[in-house]
N, C-alpha and C. Protein backbone atom coordinates (compact mmCIF):
# COMPACT_ATOMS: atom_id res chain seq x y z
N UNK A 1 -1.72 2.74 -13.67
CA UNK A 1 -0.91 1.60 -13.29
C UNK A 1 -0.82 0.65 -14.48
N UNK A 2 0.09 -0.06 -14.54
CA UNK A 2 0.49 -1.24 -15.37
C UNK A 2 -0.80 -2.14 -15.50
N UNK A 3 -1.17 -2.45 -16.44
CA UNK A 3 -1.68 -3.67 -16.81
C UNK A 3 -1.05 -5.00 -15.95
N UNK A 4 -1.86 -5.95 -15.26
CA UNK A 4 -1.52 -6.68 -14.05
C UNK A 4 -1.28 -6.36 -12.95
N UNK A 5 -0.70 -5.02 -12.47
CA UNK A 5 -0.91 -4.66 -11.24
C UNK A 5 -2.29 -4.97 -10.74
N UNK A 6 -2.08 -5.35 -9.00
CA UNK A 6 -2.58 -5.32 -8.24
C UNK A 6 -2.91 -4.06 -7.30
N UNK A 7 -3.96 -3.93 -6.76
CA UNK A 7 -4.18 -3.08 -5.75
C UNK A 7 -4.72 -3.71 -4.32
N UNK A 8 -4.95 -3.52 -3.22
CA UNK A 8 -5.15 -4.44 -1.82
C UNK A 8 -5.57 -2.63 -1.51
N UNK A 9 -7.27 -2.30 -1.28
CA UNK A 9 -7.41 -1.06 -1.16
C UNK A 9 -8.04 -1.39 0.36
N UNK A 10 -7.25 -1.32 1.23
CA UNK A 10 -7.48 -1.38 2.99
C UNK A 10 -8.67 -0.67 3.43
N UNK A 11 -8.50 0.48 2.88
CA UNK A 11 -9.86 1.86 3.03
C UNK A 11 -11.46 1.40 2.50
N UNK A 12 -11.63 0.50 1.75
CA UNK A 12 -12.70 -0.24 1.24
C UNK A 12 -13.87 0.30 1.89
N UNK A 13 -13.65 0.00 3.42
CA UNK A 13 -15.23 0.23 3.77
C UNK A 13 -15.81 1.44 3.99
N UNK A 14 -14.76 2.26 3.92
CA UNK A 14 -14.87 3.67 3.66
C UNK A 14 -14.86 4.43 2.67
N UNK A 15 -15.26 3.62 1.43
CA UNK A 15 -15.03 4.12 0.43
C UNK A 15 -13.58 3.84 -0.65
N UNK A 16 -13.11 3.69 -0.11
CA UNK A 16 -11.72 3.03 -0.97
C UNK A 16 -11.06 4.36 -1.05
N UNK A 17 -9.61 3.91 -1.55
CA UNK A 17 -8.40 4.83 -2.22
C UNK A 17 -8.36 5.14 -3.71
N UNK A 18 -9.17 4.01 -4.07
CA UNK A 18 -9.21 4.11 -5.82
C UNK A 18 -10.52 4.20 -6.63
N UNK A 19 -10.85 4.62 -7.24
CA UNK A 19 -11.71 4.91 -8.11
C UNK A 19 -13.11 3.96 -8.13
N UNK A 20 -12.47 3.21 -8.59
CA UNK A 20 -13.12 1.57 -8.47
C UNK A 20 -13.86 0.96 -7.72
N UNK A 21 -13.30 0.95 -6.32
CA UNK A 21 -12.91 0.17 -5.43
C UNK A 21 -14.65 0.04 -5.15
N UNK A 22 -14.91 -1.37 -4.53
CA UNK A 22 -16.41 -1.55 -4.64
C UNK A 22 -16.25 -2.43 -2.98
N UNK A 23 -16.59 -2.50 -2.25
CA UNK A 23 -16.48 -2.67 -1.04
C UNK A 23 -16.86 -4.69 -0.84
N UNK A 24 -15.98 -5.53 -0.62
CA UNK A 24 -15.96 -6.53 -0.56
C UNK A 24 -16.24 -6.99 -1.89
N UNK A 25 -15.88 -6.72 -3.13
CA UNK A 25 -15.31 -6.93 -4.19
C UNK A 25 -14.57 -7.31 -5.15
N UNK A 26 -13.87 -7.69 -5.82
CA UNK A 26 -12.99 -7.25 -5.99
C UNK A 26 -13.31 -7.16 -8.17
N UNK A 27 -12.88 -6.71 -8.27
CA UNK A 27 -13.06 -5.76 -9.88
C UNK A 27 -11.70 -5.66 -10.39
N UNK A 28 -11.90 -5.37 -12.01
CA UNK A 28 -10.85 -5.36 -13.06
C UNK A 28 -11.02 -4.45 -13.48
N UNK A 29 -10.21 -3.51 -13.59
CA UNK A 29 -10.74 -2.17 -14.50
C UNK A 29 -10.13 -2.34 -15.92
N UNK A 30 -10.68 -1.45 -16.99
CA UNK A 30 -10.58 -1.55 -18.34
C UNK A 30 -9.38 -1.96 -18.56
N UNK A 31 -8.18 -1.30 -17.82
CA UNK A 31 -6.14 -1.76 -18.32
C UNK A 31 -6.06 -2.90 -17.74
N UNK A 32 -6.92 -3.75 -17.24
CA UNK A 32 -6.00 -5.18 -16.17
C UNK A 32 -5.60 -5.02 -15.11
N UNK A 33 -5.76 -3.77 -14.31
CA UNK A 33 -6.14 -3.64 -13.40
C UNK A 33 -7.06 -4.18 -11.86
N UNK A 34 -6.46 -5.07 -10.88
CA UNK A 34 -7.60 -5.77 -10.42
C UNK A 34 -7.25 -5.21 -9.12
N UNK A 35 -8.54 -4.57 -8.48
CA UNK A 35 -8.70 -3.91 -7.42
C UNK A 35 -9.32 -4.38 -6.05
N UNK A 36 -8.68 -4.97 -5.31
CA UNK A 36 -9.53 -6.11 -4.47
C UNK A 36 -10.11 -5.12 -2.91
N UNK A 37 -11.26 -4.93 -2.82
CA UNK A 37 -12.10 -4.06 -1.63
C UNK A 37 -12.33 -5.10 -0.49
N UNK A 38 -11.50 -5.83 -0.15
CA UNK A 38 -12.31 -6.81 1.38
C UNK A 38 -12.33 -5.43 2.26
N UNK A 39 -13.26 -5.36 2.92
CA UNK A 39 -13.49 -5.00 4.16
C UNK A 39 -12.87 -5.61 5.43
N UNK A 40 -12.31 -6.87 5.52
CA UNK A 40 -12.02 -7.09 6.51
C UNK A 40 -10.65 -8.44 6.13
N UNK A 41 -9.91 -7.67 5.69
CA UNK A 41 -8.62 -8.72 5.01
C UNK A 41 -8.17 -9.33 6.17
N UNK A 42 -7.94 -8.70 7.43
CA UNK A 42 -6.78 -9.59 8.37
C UNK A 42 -8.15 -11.37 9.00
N UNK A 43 -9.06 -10.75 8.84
CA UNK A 43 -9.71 -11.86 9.28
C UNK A 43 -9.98 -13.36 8.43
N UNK A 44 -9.45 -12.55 6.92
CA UNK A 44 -9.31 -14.26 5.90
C UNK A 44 -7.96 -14.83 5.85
N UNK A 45 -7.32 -14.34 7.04
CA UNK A 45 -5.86 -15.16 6.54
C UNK A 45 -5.32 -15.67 7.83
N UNK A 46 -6.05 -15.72 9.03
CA UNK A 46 -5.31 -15.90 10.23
C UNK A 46 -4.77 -17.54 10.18
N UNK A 47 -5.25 -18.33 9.01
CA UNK A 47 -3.95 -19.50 8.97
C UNK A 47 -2.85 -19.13 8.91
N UNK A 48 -2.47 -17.97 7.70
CA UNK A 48 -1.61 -17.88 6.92
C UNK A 48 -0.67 -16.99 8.17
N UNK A 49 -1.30 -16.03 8.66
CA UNK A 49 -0.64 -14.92 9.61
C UNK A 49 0.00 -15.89 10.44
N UNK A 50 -0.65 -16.96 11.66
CA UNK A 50 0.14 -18.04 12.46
C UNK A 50 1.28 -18.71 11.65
N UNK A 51 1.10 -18.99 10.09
CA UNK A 51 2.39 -19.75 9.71
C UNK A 51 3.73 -18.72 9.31
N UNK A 52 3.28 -17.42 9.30
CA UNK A 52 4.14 -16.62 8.87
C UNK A 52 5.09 -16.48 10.55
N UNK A 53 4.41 -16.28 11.64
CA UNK A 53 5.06 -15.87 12.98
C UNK A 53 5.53 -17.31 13.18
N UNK A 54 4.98 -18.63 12.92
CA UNK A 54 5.94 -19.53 13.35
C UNK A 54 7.17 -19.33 13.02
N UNK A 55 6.79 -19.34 11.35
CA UNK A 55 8.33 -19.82 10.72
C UNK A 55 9.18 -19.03 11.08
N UNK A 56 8.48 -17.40 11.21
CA UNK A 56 9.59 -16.28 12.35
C UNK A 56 10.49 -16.58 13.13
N UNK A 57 9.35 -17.33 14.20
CA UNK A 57 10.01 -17.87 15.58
C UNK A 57 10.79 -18.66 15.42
N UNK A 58 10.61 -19.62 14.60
CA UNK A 58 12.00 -20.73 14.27
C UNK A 58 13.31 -20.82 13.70
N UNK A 59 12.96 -19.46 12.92
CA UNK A 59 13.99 -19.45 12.26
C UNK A 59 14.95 -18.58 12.98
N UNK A 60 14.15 -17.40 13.75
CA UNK A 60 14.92 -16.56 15.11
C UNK A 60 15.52 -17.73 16.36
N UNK A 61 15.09 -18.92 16.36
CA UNK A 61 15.47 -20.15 17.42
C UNK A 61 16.60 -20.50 16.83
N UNK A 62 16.57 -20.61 15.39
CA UNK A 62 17.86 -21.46 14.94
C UNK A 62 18.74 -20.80 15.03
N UNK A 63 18.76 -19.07 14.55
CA UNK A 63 20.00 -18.20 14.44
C UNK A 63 20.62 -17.82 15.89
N UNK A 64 19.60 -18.52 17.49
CA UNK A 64 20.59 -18.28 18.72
C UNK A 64 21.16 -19.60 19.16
N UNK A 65 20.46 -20.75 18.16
CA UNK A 65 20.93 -21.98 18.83
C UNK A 65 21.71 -23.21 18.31
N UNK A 66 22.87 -23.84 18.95
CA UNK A 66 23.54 -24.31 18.10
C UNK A 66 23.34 -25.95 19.17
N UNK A 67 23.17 -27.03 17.88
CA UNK A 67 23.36 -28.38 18.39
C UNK A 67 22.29 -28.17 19.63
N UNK A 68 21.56 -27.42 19.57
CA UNK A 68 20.57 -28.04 20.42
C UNK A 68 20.34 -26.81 21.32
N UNK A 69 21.38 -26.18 21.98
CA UNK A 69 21.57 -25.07 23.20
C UNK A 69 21.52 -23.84 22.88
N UNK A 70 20.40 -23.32 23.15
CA UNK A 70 20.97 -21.71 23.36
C UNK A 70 22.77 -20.92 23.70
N UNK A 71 22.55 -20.58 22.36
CA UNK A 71 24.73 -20.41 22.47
C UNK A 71 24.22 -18.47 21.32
N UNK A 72 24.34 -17.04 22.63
CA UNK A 72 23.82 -16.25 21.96
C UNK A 72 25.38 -15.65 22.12
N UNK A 73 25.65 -14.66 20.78
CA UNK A 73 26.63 -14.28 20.13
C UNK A 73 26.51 -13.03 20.13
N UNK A 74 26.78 -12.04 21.05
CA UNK A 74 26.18 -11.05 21.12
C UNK A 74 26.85 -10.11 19.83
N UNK A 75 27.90 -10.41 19.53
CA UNK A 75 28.71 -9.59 18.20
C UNK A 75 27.61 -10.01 17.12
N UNK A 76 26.75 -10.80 17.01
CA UNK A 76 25.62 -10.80 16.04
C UNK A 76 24.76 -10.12 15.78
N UNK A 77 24.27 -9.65 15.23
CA UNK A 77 23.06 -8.29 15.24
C UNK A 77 21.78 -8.69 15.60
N UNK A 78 21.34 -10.53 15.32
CA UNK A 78 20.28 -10.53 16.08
C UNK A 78 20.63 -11.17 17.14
N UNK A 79 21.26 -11.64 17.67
CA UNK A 79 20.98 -12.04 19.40
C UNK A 79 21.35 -10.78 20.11
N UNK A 80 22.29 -10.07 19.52
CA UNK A 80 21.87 -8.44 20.35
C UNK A 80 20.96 -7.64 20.42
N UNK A 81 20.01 -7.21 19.29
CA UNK A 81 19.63 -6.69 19.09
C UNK A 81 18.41 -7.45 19.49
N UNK A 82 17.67 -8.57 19.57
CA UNK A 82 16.82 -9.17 20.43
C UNK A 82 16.93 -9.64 22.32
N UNK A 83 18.52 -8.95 22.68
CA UNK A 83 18.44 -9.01 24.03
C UNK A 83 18.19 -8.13 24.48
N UNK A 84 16.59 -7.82 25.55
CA UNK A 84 16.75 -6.89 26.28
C UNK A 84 17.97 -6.45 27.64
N UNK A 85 18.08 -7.66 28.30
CA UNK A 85 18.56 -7.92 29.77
C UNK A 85 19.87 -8.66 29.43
N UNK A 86 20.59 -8.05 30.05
CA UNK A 86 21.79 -8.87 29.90
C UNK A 86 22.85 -8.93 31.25
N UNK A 87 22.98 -9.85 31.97
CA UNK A 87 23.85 -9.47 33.37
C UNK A 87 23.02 -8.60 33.97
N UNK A 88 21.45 -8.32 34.20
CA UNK A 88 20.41 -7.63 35.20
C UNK A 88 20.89 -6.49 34.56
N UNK A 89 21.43 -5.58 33.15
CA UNK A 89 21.44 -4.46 32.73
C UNK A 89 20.83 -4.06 31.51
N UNK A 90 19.84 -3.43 31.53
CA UNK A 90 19.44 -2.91 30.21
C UNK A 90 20.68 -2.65 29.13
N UNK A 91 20.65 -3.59 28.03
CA UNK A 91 21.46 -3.52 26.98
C UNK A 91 20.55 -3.02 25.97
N UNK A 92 19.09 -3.11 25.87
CA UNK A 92 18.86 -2.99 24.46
C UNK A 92 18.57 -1.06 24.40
N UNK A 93 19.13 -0.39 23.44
CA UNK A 93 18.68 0.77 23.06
C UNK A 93 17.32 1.47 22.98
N UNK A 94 17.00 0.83 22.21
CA UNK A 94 15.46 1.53 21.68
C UNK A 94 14.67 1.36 23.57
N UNK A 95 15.02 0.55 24.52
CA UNK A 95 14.24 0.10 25.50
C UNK A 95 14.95 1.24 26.37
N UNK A 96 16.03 1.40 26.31
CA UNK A 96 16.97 2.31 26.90
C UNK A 96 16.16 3.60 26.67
N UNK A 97 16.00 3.77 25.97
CA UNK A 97 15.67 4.94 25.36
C UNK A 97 14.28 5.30 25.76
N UNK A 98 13.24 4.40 25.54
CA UNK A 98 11.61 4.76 26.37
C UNK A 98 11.76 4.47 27.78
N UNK A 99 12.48 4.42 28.43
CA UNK A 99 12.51 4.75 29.55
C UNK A 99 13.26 5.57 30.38
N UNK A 100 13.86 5.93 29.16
CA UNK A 100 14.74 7.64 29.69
C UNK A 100 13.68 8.46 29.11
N UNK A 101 12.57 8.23 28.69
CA UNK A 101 11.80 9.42 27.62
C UNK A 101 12.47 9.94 26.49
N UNK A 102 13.70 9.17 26.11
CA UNK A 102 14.37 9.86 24.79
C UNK A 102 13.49 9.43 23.50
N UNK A 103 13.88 10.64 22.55
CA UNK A 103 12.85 9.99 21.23
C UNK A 103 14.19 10.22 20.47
N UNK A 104 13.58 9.55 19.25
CA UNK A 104 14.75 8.97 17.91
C UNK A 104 14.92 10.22 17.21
């Protein structure tokens, strides 16, 4: 790998994916290489994870709502494609689809 690449080796506590990899660690190998081993990554960021799904949610609020009201556009790809129910009828596909047992 490039000199400055990063690695995020998930497998850590099992030994890692890379050579290196030292289990809650994190190490530079000889090229600049920096290989980071947490054992348990999703549990140091759950600020960061909540601000990532807010800003999701808000920004999915703004693209159905105008001046204030829910106003959904179904010729849009996301207010369709985020409606399941529409007039008491399954509109959405993929939902259509696990409950006919169809696969992709």
């Amino acid at each position: 790998m490039r000199p400055g690449s990063v690695i995020v080796d998930l497998a850590a506590e099992a030994g890692g994916n890379a050579a290196l990899t030292k289990p809650d660690e994190t190490v530079r190998s000889a090229n600049g290489v920096q290989i980071i081993g947490q054992t348990n990554l999703a549990a140091t960021m759950p600020y960061h994870a909540s601000q990532l799904y807010s800003r999701n949610v808000f920004a999915l609020m703004g693209a159905l709502t105008k001046d204030g009201a829910l106003q959904l556009n179904f010729e849009d790809e996301i207010a369709r494609g985020t409606t399941i129910v529409r007039n008491g009828e399954i509109v959405h596909k993929p939902t259509l689809d696990a409950l006919s047992g169809a696969t992709a």
